[in-house]
Protein backbone atom coordinates (compact mmCIF):
# COMPACT_ATOMS: atom_id res chain seq x y z
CA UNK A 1 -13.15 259.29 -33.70
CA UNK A 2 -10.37 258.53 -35.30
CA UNK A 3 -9.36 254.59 -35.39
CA UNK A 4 -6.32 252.92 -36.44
CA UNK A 5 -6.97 249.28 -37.61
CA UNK A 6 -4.45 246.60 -38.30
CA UNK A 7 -4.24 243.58 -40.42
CA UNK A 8 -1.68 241.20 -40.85
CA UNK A 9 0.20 239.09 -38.42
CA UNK A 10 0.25 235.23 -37.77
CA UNK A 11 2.46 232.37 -37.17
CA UNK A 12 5.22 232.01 -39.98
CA UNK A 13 8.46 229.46 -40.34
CA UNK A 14 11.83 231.18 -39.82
CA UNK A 15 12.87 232.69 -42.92
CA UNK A 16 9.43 233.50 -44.25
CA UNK A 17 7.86 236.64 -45.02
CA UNK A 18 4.48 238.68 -43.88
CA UNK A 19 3.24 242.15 -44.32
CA UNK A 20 1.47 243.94 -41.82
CA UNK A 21 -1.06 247.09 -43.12
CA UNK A 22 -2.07 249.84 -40.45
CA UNK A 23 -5.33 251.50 -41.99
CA UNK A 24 -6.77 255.15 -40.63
CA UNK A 25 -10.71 255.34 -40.67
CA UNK A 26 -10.42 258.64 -41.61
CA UNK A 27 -7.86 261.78 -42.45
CA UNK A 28 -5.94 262.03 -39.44
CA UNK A 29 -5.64 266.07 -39.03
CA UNK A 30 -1.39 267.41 -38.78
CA UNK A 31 -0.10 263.83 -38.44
CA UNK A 32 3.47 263.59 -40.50
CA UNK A 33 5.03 260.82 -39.03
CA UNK A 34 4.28 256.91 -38.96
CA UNK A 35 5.50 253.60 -37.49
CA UNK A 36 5.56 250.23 -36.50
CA UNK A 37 6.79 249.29 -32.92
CA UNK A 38 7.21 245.81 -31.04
CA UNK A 39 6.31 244.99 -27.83
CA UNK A 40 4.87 243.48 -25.38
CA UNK A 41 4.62 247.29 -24.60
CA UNK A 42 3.62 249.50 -27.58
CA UNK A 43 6.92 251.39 -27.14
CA UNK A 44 8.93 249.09 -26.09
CA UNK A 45 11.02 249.14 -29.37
CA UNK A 46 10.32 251.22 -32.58
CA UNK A 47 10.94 248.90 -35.22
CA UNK A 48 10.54 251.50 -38.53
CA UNK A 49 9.01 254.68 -39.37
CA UNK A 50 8.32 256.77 -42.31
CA UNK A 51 7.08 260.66 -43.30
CA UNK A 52 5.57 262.33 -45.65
CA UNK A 53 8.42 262.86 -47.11
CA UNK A 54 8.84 259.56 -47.40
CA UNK A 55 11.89 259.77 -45.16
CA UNK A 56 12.64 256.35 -43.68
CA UNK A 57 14.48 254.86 -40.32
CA UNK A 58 14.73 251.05 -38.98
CA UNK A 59 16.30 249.33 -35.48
CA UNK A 60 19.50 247.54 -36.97
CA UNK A 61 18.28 244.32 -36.22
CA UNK A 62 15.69 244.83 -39.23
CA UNK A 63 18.12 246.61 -41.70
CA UNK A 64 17.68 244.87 -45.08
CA UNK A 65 14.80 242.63 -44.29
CA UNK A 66 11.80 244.98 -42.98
CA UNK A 67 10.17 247.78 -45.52
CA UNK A 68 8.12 250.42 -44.97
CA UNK A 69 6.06 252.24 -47.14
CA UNK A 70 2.36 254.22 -46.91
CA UNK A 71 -0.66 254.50 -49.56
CA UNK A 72 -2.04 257.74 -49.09
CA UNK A 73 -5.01 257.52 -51.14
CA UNK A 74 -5.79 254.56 -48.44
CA UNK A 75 -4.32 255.99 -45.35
CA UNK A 76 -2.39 253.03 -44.54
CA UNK A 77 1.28 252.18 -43.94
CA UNK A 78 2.45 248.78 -44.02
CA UNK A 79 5.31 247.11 -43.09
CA UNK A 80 6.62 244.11 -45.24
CA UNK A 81 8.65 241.40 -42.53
CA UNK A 82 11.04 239.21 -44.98
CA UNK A 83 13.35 236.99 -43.72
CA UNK A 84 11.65 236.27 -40.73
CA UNK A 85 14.10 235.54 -37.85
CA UNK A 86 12.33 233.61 -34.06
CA UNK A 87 13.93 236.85 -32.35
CA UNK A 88 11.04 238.84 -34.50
CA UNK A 89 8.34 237.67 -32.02
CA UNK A 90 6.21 240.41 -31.24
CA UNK A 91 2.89 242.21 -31.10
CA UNK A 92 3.34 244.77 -33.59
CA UNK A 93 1.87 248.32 -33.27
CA UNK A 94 1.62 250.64 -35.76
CA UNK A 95 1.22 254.55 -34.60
CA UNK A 96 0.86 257.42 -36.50
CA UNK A 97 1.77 261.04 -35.02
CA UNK A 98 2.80 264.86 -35.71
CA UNK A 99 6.22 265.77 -35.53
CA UNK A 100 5.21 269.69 -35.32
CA UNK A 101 2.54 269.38 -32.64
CA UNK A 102 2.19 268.20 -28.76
CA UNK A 103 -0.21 265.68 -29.54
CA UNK A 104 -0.76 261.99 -28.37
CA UNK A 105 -0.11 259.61 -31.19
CA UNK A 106 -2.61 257.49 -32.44
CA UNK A 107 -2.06 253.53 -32.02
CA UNK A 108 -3.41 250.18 -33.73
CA UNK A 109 -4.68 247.33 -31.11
CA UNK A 110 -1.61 245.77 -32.01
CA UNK A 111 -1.31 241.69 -34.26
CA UNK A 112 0.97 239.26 -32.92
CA UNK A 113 3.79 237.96 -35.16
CA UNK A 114 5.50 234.35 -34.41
CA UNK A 115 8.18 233.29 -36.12
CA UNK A 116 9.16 229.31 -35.48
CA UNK A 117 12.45 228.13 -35.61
């Protein structure tokens, strides 16, 4: 079965900077598509995503301070959090998910992020 395990997360001053990693235990069959999201829900806002074309999207309120980027040869995709703002409070999900097929996505058990002011 295939798992998605996150690292990552923890308390951090405003301004400050963390990187979350998303790690699949194994090749995840048709999947082209991955993301973080924020919750409390695990869809209650997508925060980034990324292809395999390396195609990339973010909510506006993370434009210029969130990255994403994937390591294929580890099957992970990270998301790097600079500039941390208190409004970046979250548990953070990552998913991963084919664009092609009717499928469920896969999710991550989710890390919380706090950001003090």
């Amino acid at each position: 079965q295939v798992r998605l395990v996150q690292s990552g997360g923890g308390l951090v001053q405003a301004g400050g900077s963390l990187r979350l990693s998303c790690t699949a235990s194994g090749s995840i069959p048709n999947v082209d598509a991955m993301g973080w999201y924020r919750g409390p829900g695990k869809r209650h806002e997508r925060v980034a995503t990324i292809t395999t074309s390396d195609d990339t999207t973010y909510v506006d309120s993370v434009k210029g301070r969130f990255t994403i980027y994937r390591d294929n040869a580890k099957n992970t995709v990270y998301l790097q959090m600079n500039n941390l703002k208190p409004e970046d409070t979250a548990v953070y999900y990552c998913s991963m998910w084919s664009t092609i097929y009717s499928a469920d996505p896969y999710w991550g058990q989710g890390t919380q992020v706090t950001v003090s002011s």
